[in-house]
N, C-alpha and C. Protein backbone atom coordinates (compact mmCIF):
# COMPACT_ATOMS: atom_id res chain seq x y z
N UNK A 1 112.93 121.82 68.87
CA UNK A 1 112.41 122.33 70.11
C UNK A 1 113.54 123.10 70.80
N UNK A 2 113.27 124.58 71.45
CA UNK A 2 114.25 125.26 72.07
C UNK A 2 114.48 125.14 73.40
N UNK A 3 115.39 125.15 73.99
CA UNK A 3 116.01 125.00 75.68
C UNK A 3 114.27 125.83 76.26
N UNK A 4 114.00 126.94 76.11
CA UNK A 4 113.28 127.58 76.70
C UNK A 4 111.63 126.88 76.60
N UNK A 5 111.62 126.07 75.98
CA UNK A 5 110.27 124.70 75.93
C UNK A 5 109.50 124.74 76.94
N UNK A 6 108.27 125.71 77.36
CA UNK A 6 107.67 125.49 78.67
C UNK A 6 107.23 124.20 79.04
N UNK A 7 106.87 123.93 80.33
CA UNK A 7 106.02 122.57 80.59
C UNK A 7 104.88 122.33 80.08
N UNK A 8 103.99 123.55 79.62
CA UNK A 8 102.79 123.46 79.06
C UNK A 8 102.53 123.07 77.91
N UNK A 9 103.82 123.31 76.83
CA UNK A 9 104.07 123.03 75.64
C UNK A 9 104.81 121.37 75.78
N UNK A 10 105.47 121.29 76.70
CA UNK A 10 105.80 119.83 76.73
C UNK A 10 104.72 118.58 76.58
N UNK A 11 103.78 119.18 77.69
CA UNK A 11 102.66 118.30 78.23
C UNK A 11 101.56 118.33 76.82
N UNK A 12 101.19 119.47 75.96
CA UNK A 12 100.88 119.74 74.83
C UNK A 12 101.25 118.44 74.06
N UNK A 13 102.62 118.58 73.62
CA UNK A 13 103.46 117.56 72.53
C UNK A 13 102.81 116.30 72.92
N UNK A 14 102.98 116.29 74.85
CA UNK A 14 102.95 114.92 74.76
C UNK A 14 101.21 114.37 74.60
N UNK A 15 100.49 115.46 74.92
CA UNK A 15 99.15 114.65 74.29
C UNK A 15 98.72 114.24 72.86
N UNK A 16 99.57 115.67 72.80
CA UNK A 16 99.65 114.89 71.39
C UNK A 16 100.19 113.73 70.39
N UNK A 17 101.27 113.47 70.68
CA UNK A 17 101.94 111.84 71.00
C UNK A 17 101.18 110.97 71.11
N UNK A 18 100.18 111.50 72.56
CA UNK A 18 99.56 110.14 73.17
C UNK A 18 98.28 109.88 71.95
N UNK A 19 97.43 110.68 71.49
CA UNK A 19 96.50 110.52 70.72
C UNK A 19 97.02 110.53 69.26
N UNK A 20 98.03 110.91 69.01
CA UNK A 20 98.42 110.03 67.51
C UNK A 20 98.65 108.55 67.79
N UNK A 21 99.23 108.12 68.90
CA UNK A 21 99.49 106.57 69.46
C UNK A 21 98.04 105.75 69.26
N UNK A 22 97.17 106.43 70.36
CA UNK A 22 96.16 106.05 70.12
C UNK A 22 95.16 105.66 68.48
N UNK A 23 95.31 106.52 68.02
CA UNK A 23 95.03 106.22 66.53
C UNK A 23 95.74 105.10 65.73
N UNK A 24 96.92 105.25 65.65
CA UNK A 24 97.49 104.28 65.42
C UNK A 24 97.21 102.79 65.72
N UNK A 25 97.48 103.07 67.09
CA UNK A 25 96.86 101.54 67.91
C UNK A 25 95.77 100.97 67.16
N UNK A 26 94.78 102.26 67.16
CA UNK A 26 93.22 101.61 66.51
C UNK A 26 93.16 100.83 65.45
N UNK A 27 94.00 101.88 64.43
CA UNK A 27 94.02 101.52 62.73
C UNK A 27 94.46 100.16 63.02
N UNK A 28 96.19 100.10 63.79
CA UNK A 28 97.17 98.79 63.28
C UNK A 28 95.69 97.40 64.24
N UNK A 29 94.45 97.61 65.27
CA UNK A 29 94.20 96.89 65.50
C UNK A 29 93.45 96.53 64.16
N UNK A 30 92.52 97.62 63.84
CA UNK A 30 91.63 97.45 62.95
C UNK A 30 92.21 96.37 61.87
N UNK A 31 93.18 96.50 61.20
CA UNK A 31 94.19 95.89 60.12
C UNK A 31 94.48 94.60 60.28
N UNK A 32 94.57 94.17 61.69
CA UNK A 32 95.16 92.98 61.89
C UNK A 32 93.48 92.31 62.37
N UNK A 33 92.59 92.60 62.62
CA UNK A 33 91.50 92.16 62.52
C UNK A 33 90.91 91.58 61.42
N UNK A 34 91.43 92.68 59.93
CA UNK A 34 90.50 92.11 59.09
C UNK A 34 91.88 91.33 58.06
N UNK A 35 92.99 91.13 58.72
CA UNK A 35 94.42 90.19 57.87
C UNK A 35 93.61 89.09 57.74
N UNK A 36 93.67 88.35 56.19
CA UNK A 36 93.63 86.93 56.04
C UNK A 36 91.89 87.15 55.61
N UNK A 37 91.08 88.19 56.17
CA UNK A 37 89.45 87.99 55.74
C UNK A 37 88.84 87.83 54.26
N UNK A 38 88.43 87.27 53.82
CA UNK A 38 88.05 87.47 52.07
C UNK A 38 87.40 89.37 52.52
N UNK A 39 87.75 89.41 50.86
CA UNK A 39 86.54 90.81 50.83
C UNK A 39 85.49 90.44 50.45
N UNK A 40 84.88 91.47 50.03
CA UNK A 40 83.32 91.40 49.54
C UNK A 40 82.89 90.49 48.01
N UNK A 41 84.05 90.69 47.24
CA UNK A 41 84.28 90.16 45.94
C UNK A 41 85.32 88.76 45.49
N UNK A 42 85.52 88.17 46.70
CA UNK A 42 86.72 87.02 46.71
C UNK A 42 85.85 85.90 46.71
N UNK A 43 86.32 84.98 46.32
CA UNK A 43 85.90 83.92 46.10
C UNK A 43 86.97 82.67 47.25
N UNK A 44 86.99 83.43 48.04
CA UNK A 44 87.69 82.24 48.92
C UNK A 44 89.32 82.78 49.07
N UNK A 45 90.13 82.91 48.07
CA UNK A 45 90.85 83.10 47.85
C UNK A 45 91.87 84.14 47.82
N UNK A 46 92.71 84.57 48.36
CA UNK A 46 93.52 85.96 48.83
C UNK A 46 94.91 86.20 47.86
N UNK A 47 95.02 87.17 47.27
CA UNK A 47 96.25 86.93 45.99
C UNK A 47 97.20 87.16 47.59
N UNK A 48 98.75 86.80 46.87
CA UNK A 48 99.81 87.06 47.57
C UNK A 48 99.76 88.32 48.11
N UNK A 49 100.06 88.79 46.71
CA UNK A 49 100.19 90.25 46.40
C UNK A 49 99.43 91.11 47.93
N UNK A 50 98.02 90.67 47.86
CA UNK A 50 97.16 91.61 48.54
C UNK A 50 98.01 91.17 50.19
N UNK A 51 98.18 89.96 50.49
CA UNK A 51 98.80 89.60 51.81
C UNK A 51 99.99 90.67 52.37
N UNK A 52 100.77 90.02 51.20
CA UNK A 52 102.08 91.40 51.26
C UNK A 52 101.67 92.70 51.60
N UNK A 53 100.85 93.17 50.78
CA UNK A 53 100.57 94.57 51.08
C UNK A 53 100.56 94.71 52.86
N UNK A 54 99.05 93.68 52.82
CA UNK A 54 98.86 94.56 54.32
C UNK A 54 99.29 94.03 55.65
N UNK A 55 100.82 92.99 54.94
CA UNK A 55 101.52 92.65 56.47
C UNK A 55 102.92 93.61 56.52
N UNK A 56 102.90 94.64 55.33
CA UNK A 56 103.87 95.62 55.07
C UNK A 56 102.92 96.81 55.65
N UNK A 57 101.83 96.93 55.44
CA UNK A 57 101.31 97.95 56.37
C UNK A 57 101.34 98.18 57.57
N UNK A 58 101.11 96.55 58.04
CA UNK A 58 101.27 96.32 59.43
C UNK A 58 102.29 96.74 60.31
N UNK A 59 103.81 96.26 59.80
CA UNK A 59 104.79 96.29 60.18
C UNK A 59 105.23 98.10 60.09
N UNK A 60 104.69 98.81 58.91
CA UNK A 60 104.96 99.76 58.91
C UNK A 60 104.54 100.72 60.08
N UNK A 61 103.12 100.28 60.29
CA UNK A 61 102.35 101.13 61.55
C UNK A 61 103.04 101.02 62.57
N UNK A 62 103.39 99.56 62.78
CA UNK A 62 104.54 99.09 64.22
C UNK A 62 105.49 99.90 64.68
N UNK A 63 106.49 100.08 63.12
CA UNK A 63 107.52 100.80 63.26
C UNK A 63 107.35 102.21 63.65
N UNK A 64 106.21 102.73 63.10
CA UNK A 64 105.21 104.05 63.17
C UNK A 64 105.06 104.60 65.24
N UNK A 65 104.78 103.41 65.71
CA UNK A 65 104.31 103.66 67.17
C UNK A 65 105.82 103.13 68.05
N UNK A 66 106.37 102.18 67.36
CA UNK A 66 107.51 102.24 68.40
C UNK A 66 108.42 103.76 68.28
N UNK A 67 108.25 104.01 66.90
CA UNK A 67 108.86 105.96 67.13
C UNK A 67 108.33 106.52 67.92
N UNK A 68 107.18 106.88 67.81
CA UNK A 68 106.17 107.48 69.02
C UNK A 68 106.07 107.28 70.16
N UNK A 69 106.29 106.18 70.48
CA UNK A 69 106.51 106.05 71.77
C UNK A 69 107.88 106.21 72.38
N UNK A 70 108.98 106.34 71.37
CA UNK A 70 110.32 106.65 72.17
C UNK A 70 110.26 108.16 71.93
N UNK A 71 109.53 109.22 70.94
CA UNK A 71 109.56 110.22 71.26
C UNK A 71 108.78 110.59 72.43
N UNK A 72 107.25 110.33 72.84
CA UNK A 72 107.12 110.53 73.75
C UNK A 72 107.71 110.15 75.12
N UNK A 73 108.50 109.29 75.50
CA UNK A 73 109.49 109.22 76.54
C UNK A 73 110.60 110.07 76.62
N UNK A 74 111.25 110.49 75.75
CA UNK A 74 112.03 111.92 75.74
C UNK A 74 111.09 113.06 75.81
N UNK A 75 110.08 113.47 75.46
CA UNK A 75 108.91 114.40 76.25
C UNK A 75 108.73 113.85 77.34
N UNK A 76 108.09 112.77 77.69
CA UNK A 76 108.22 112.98 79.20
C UNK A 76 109.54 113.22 80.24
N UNK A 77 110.54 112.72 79.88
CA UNK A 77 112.06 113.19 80.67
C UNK A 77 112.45 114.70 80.53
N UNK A 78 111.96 115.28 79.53
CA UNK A 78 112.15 116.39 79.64
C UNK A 78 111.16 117.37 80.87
N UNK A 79 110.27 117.19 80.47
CA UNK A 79 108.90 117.55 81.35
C UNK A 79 109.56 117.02 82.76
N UNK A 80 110.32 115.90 82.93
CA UNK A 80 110.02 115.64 84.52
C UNK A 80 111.51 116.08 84.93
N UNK A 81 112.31 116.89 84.08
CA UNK A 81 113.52 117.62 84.20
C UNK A 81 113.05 119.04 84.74
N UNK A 82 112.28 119.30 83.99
CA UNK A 82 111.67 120.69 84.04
C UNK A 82 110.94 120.46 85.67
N UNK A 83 110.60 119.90 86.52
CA UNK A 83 110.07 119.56 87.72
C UNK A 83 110.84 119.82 88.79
């Protein structure tokens, strides 16, 4: 991003921020809703394997939105520099 970054383009980024966040949010809720559920084809029973996976997804999304949210706080300081 260049020094010359209007506010309009700031405020831009940052919606955009805000609604990738939002998505995120959804998915990592969606995910942790269905952690631990049998599927359609289980018999009770959950391999490791499959656990791992999607508490590595989990954590990944986490890590995913705590970026996002510290980039959007440097968009907003910039934006409220520009003020």
């Amino acid at each position: 991003m260049s020094d010359d970054t209007t506010a309009e383009q700031l405020r831009q980024e940052l919606r955009d921020v805000e609604e990738e966040l939002a998505e995120l949010r959804r998915v990592g809720g969606d995910a942790q809703a269905r952690r631990g559920q049998d599927t359609d084809t289980s018999e009770g029973y959950i391999e490791p394997e499959e656990i791992a996976t999607e508490l590595t997804g989990i954590a990944e999304n986490e890590a995913i939105i705590d970026t996002l949210e510290q980039r959007r706080d440097r968009i907003q300081e910039k934006l409220d520099a520009l003020s």
